[in-house]
PDB file of N, CA and C in Angstrom:
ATOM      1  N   UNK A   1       6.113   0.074  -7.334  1.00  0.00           N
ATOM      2  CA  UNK A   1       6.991  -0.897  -6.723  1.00  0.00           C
ATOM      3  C   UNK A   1       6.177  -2.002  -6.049  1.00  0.00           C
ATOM      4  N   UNK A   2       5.634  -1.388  -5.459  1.00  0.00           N
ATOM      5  CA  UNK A   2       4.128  -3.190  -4.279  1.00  0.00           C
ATOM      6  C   UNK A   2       3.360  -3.530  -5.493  1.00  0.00           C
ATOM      7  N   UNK A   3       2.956  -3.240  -6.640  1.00  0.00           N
ATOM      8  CA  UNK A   3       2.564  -3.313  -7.334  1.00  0.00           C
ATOM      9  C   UNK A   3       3.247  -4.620  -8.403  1.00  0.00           C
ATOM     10  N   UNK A   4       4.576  -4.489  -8.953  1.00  0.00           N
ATOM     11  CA  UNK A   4       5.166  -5.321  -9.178  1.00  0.00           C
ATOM     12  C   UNK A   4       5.759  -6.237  -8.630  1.00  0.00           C
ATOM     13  N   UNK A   5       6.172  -6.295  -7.092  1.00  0.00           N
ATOM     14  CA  UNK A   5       6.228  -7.242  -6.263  1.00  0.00           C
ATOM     15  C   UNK A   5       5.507  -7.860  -5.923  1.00  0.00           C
ATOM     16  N   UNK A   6       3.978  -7.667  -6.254  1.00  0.00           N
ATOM     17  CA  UNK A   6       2.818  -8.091  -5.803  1.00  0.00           C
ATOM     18  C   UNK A   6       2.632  -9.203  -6.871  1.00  0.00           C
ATOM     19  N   UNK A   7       2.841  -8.670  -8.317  1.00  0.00           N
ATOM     20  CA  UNK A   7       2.856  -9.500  -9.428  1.00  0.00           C
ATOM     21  C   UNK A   7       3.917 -10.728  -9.642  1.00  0.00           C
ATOM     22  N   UNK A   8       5.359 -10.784  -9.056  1.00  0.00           N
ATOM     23  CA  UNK A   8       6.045 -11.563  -9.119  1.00  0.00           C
ATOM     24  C   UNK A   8       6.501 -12.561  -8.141  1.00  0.00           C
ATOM     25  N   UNK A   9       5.757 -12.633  -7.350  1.00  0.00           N
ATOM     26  CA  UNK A   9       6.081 -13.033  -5.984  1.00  0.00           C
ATOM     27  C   UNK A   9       5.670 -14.354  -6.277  1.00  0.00           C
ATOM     28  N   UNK A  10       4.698 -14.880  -6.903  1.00  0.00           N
ATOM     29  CA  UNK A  10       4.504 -15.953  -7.319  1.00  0.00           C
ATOM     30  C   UNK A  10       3.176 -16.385  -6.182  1.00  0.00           C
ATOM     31  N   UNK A  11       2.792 -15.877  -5.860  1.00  0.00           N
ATOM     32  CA  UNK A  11       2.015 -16.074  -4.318  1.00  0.00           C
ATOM     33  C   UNK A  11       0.466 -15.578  -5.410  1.00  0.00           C
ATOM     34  N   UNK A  12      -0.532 -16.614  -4.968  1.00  0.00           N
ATOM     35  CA  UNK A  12      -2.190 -16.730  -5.483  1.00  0.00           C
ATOM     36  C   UNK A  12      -2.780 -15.623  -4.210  1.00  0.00           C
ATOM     37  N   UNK A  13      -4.042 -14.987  -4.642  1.00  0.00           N
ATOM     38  CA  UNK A  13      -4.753 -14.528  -3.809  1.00  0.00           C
ATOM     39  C   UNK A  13      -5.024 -15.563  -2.422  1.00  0.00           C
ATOM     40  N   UNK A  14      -5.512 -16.856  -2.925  1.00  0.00           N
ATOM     41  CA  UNK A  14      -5.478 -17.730  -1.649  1.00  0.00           C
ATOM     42  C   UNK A  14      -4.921 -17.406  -0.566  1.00  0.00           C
ATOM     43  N   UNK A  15      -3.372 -17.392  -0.905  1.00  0.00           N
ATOM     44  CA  UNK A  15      -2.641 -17.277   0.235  1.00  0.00           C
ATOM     45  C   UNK A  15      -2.541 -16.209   1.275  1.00  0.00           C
ATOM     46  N   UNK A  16      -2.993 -15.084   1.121  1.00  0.00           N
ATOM     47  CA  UNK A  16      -3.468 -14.119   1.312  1.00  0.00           C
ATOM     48  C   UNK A  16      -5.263 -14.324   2.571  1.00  0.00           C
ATOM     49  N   UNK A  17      -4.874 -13.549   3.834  1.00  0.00           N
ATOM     50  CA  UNK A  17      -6.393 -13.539   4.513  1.00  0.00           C
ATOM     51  C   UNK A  17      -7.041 -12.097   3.882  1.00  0.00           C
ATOM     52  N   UNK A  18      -7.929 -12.353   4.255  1.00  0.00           N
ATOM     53  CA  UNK A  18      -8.917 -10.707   3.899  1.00  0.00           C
ATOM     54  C   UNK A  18      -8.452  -9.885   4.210  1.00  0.00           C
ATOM     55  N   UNK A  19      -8.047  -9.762   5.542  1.00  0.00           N
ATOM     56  CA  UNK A  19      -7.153  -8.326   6.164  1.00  0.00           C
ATOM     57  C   UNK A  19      -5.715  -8.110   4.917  1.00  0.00           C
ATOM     58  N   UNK A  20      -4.977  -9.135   5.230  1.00  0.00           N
ATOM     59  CA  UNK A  20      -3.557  -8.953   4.272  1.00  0.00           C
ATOM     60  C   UNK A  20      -4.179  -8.507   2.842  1.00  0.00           C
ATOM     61  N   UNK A  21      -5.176  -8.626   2.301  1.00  0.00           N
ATOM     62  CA  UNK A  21      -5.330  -8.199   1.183  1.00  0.00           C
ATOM     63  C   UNK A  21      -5.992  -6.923   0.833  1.00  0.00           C
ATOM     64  N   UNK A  22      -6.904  -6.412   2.040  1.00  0.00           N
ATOM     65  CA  UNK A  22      -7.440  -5.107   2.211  1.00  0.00           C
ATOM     66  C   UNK A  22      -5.790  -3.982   2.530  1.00  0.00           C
ATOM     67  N   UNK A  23      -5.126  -4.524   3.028  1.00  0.00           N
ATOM     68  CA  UNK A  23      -3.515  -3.804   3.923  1.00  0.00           C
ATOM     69  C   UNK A  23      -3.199  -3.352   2.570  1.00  0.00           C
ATOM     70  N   UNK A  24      -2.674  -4.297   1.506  1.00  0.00           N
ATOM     71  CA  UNK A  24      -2.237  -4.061   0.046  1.00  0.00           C
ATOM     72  C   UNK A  24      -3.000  -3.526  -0.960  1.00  0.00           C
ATOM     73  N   UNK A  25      -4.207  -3.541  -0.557  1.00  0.00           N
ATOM     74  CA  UNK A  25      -5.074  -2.796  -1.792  1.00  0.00           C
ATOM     75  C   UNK A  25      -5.117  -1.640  -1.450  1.00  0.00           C
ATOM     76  N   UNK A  26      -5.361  -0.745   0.374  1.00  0.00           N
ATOM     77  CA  UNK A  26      -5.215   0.176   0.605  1.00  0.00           C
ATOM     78  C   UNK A  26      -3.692   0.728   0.386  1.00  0.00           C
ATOM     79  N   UNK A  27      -2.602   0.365   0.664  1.00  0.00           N
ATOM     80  CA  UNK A  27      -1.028   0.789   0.031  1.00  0.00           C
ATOM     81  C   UNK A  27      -1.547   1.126  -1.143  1.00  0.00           C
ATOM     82  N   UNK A  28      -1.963   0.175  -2.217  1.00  0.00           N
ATOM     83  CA  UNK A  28      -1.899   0.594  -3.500  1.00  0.00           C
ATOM     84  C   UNK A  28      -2.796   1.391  -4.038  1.00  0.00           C
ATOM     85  N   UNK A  29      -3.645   1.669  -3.240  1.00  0.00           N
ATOM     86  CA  UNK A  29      -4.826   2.576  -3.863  1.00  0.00           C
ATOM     87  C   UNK A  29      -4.355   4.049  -3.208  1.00  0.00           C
ATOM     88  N   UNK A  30      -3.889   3.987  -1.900  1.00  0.00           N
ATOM     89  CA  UNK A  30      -3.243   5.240  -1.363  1.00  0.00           C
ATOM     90  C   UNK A  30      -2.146   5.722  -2.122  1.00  0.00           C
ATOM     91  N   UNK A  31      -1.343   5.260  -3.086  1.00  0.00           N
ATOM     92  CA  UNK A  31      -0.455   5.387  -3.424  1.00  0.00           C
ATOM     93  C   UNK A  31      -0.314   6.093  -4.464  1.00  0.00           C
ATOM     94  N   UNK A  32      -1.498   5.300  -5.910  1.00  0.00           N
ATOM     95  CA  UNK A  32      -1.678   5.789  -6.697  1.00  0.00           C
ATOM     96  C   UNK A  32      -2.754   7.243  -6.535  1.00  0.00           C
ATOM     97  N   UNK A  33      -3.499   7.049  -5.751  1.00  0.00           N
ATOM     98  CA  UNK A  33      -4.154   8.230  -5.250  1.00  0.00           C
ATOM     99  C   UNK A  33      -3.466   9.757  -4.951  1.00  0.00           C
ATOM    100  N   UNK A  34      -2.501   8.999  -4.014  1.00  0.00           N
ATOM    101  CA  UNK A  34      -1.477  10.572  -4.048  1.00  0.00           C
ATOM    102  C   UNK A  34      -0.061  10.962  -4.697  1.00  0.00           C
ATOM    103  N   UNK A  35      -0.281  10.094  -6.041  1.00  0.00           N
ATOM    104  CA  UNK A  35       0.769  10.195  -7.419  1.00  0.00           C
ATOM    105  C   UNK A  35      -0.328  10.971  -7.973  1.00  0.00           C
ATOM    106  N   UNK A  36      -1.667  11.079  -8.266  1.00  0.00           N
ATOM    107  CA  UNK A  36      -1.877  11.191  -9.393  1.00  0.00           C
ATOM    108  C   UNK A  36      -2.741  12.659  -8.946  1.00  0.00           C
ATOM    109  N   UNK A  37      -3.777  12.082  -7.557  1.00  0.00           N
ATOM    110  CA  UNK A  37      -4.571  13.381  -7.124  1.00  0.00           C
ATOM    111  C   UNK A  37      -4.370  14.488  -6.258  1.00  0.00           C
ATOM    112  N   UNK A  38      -3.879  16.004  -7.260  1.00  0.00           N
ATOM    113  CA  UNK A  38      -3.280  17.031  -6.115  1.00  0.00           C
ATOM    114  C   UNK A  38      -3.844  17.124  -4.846  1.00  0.00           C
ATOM    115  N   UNK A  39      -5.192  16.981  -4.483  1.00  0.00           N
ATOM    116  CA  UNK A  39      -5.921  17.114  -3.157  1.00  0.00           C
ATOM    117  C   UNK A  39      -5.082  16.143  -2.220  1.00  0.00           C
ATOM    118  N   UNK A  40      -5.309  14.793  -2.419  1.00  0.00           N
ATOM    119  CA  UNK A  40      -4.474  13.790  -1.830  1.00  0.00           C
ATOM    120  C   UNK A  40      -3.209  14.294  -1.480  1.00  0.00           C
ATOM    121  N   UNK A  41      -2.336  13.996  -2.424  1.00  0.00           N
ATOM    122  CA  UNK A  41      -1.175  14.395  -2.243  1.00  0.00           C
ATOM    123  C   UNK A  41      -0.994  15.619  -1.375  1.00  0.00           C
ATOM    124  N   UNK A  42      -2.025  16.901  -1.223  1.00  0.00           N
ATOM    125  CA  UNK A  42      -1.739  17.746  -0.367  1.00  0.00           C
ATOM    126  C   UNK A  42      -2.201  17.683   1.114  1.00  0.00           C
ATOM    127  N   UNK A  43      -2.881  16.514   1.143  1.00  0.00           N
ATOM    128  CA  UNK A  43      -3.290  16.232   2.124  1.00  0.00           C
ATOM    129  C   UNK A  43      -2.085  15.564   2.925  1.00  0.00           C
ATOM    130  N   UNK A  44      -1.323  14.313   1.699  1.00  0.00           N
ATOM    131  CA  UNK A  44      -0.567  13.677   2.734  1.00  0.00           C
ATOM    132  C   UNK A  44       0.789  14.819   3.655  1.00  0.00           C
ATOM    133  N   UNK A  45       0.608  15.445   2.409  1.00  0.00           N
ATOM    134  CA  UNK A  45       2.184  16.631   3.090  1.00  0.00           C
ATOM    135  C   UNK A  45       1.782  17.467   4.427  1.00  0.00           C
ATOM    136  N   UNK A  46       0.534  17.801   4.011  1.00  0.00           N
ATOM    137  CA  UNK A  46       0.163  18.815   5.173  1.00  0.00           C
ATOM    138  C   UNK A  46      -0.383  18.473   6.508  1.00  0.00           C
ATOM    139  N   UNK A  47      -1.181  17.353   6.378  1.00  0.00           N
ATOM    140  CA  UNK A  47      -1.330  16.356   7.692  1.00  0.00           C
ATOM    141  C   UNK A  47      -0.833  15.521   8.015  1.00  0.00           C
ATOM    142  N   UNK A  48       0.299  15.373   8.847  1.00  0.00           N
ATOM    143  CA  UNK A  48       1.550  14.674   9.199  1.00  0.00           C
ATOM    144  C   UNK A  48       1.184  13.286   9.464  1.00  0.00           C
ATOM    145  N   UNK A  49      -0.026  13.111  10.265  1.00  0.00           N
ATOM    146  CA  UNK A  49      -0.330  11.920  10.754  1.00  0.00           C
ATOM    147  C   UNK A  49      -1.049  11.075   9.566  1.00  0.00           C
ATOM    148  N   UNK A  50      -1.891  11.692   8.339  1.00  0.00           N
ATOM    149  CA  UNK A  50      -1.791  10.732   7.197  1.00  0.00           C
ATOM    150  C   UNK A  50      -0.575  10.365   6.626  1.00  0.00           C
ATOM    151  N   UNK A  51       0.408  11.228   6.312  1.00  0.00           N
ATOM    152  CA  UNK A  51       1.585  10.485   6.261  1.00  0.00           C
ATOM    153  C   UNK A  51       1.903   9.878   6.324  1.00  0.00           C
ATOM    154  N   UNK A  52       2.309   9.909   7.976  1.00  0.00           N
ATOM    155  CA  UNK A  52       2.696   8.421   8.630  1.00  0.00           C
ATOM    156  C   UNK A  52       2.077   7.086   8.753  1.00  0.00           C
ATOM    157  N   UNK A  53       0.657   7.910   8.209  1.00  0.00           N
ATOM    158  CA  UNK A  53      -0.140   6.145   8.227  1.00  0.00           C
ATOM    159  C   UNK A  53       0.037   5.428   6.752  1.00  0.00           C
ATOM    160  N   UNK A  54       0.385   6.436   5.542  1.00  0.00           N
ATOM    161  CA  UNK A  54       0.847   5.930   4.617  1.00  0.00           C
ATOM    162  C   UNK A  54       2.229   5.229   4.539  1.00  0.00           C
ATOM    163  N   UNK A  55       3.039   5.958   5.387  1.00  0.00           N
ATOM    164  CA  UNK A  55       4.064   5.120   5.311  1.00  0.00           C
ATOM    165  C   UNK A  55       4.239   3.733   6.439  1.00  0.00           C
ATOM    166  N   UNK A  56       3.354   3.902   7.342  1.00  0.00           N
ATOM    167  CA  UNK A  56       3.132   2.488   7.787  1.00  0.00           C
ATOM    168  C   UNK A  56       2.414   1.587   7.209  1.00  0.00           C
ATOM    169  N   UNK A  57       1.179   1.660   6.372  1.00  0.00           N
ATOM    170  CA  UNK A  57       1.022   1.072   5.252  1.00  0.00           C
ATOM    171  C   UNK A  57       1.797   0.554   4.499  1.00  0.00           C
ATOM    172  N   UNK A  58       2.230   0.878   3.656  1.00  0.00           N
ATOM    173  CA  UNK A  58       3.623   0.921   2.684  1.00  0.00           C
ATOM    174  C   UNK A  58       4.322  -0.141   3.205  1.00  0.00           C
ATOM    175  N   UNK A  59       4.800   0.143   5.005  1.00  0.00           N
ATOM    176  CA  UNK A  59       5.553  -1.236   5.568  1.00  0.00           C
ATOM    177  C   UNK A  59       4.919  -2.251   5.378  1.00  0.00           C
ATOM    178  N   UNK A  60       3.885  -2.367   5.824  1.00  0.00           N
ATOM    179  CA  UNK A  60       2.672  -3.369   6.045  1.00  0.00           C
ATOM    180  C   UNK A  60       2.599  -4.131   4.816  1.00  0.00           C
ATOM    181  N   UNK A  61       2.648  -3.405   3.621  1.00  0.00           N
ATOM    182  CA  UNK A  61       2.384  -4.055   2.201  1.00  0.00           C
ATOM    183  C   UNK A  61       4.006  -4.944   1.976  1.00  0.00           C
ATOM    184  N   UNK A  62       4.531  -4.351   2.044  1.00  0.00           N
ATOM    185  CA  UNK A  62       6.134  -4.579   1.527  1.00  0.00           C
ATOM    186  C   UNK A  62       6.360  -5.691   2.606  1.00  0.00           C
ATOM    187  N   UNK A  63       6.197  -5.672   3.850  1.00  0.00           N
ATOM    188  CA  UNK A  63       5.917  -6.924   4.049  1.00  0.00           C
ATOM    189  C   UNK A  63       5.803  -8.257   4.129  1.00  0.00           C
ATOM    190  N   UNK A  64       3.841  -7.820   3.456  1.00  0.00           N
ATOM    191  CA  UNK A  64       3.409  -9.012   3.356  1.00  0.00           C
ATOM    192  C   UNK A  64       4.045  -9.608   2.207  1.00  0.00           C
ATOM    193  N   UNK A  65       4.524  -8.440   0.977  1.00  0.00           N
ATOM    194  CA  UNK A  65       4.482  -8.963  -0.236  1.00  0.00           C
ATOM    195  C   UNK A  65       6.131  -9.851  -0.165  1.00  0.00           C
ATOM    196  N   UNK A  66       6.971  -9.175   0.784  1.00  0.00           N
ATOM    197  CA  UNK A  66       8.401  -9.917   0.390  1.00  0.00           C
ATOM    198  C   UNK A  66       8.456 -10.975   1.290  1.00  0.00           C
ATOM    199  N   UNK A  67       7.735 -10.934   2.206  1.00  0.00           N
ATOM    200  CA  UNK A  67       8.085 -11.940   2.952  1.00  0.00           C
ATOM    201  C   UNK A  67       6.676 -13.158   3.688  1.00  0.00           C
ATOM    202  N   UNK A  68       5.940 -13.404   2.933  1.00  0.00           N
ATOM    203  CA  UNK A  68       4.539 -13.768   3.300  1.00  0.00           C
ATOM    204  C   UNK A  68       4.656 -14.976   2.605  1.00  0.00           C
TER     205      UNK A  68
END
């Protein structure tokens, strides 16, 4: 999903600072990381507070990407 919003948004890397673009690469690398790698993924379930930093991430991306 940040992935394709990321693509259609019509928005250049330019527009984007270093931080806003490290925020979205970590969403998307966390993301696909714990779709694909059981360790990850058992990490996010079982340590509550990665979790939540994934899903504040996630905000952070969604965001920048819908509204930046």
């Amino acid at each position: 999903m940040l992935v394709i919003g990321w693509l259609t948004n019509e928005t250049t890397p330019e527009d984007y600072t270093d931080v806003e673009t490290v925020v979205m690469l970590l969403a998307v690398i966390l993301n696909v990381l714990g779709a694909l790698v059981p360790a990850v993924s058992h990490t996010l379930e079982t340590m509550w507070y990665v979790g939540w930093f994934t899903v504040f991430l996630n905000g952070a991306a969604f965001y920048l990407i819908a509204y930046k």
